[in-house]
Protein backbone atom coordinates (compact mmCIF):
# COMPACT_ATOMS: atom_id res chain seq x y z
CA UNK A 1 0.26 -55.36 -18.68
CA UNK A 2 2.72 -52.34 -18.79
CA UNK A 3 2.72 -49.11 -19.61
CA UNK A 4 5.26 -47.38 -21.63
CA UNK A 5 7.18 -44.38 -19.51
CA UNK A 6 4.66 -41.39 -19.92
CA UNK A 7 2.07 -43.54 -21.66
CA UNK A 8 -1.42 -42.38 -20.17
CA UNK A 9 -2.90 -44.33 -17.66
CA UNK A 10 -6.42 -45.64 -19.16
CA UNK A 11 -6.61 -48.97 -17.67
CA UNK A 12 -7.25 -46.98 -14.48
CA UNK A 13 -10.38 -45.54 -15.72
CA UNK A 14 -10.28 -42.20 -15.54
CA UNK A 15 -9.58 -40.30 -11.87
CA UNK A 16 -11.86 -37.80 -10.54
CA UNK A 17 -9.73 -35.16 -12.27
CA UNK A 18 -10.62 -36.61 -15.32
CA UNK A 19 -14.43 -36.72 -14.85
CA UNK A 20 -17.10 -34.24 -16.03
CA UNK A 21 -17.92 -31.43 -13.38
CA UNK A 22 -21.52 -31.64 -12.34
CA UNK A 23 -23.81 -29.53 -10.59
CA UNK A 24 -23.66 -31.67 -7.25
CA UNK A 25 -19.57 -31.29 -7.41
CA UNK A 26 -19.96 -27.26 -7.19
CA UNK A 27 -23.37 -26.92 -5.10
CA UNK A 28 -23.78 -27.96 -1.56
CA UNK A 29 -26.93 -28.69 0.18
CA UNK A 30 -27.06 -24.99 1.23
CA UNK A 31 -27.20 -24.04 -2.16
CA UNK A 32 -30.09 -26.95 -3.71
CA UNK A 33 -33.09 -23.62 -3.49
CA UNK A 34 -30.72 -21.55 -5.63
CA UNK A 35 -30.59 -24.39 -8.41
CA UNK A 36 -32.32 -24.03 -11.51
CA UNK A 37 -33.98 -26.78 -13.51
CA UNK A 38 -32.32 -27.84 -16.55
CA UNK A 39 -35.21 -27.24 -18.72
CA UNK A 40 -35.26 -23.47 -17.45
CA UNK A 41 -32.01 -23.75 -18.33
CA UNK A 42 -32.35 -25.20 -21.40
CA UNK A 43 -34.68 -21.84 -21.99
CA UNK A 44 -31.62 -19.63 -21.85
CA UNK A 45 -29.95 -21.35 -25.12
CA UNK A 46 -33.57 -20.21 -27.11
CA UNK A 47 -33.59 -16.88 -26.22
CA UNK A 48 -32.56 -13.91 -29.25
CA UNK A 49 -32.16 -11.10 -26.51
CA UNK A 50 -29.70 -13.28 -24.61
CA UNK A 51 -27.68 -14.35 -27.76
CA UNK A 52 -27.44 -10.68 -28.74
CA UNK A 53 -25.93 -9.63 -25.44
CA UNK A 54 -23.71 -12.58 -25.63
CA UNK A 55 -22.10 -11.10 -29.25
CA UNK A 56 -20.73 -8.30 -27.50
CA UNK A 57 -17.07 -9.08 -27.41
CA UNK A 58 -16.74 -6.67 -24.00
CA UNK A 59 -19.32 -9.14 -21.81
CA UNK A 60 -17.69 -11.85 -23.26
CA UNK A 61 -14.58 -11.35 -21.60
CA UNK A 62 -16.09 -9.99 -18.51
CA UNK A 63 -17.54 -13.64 -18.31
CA UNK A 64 -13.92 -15.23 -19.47
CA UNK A 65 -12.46 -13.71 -16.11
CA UNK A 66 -15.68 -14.17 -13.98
CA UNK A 67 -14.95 -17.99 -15.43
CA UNK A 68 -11.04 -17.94 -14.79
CA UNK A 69 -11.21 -15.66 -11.36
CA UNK A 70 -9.23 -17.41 -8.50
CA UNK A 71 -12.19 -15.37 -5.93
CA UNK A 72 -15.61 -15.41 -8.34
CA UNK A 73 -18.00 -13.82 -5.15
CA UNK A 74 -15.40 -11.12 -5.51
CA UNK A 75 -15.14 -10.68 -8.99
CA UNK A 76 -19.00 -11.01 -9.49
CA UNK A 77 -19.42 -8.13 -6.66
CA UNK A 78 -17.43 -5.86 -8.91
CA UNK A 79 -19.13 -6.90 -11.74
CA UNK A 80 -21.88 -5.72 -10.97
CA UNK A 81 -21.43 -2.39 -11.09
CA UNK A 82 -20.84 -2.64 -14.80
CA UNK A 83 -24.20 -1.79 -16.72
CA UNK A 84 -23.53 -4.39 -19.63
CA UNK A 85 -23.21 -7.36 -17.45
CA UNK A 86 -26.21 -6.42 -15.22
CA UNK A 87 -28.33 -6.47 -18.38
CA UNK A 88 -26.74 -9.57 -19.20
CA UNK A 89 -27.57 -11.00 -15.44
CA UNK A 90 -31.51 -9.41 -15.27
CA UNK A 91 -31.77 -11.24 -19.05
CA UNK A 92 -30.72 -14.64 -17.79
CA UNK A 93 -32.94 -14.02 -14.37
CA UNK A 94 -35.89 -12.96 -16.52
CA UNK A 95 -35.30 -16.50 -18.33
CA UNK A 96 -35.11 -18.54 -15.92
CA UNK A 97 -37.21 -16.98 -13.11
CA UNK A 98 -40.14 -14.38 -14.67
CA UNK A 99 -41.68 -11.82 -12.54
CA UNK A 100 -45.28 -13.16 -11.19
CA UNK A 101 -48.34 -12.01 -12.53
CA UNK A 102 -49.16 -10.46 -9.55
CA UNK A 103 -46.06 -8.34 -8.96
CA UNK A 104 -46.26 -6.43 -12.27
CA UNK A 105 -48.08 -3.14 -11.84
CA UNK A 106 -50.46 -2.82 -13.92
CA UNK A 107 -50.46 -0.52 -16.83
């Protein structure tokens, strides 16, 4: 069977380009502590005070070039010095990782 000139290739299957990224294609084993469990994840979607932060038009395209930056360890250096994304990063960490029992001070 033959393809028309510039018909896609789907017989193939698609190539690796084609595939959905997953977490294993961006993490090494280095970095398998610093992964969070998809149902911690999951957590992140429920949350009101993360939703709010995320209708601020100004975070949202501080995470639109975090997402498109050629040098993200760079990028995410300098963003944190901005106060709205730091609240935006302690939010998620509170999510997904909440401070012990035993490290809160008590009232």
């Amino acid at each position: 069977e033959r393809c028309a000139p510039g018909a896609p290739r789907e017989a193939a299957g698609p190539g690796p380009a084609h595939r959905p990224r997953s977490p294993e294609d961006v993490l090494g084993e280095e970095d398998e502590q610093d992964r969070v469990p998809l149902q911690k994840l999951q957590l992140l979607g429920d949350s009101e005070e993360l939703r709010d932060l995320l209708r601020n038009p100004h975070l949202r395209q501080l995470l639109l070039a975090l997402e498109r930056a050629p040098d993200k360890s760079s990028l995410l250096r300098k963003l944190m010095q901005e106060p709205l994304f730091v609240e935006f990063a302690d939010c998620c960490l509170g999510i997904v990782e909440p401070p012990e029992k035993e490290n809160v001070l008590p009232e």
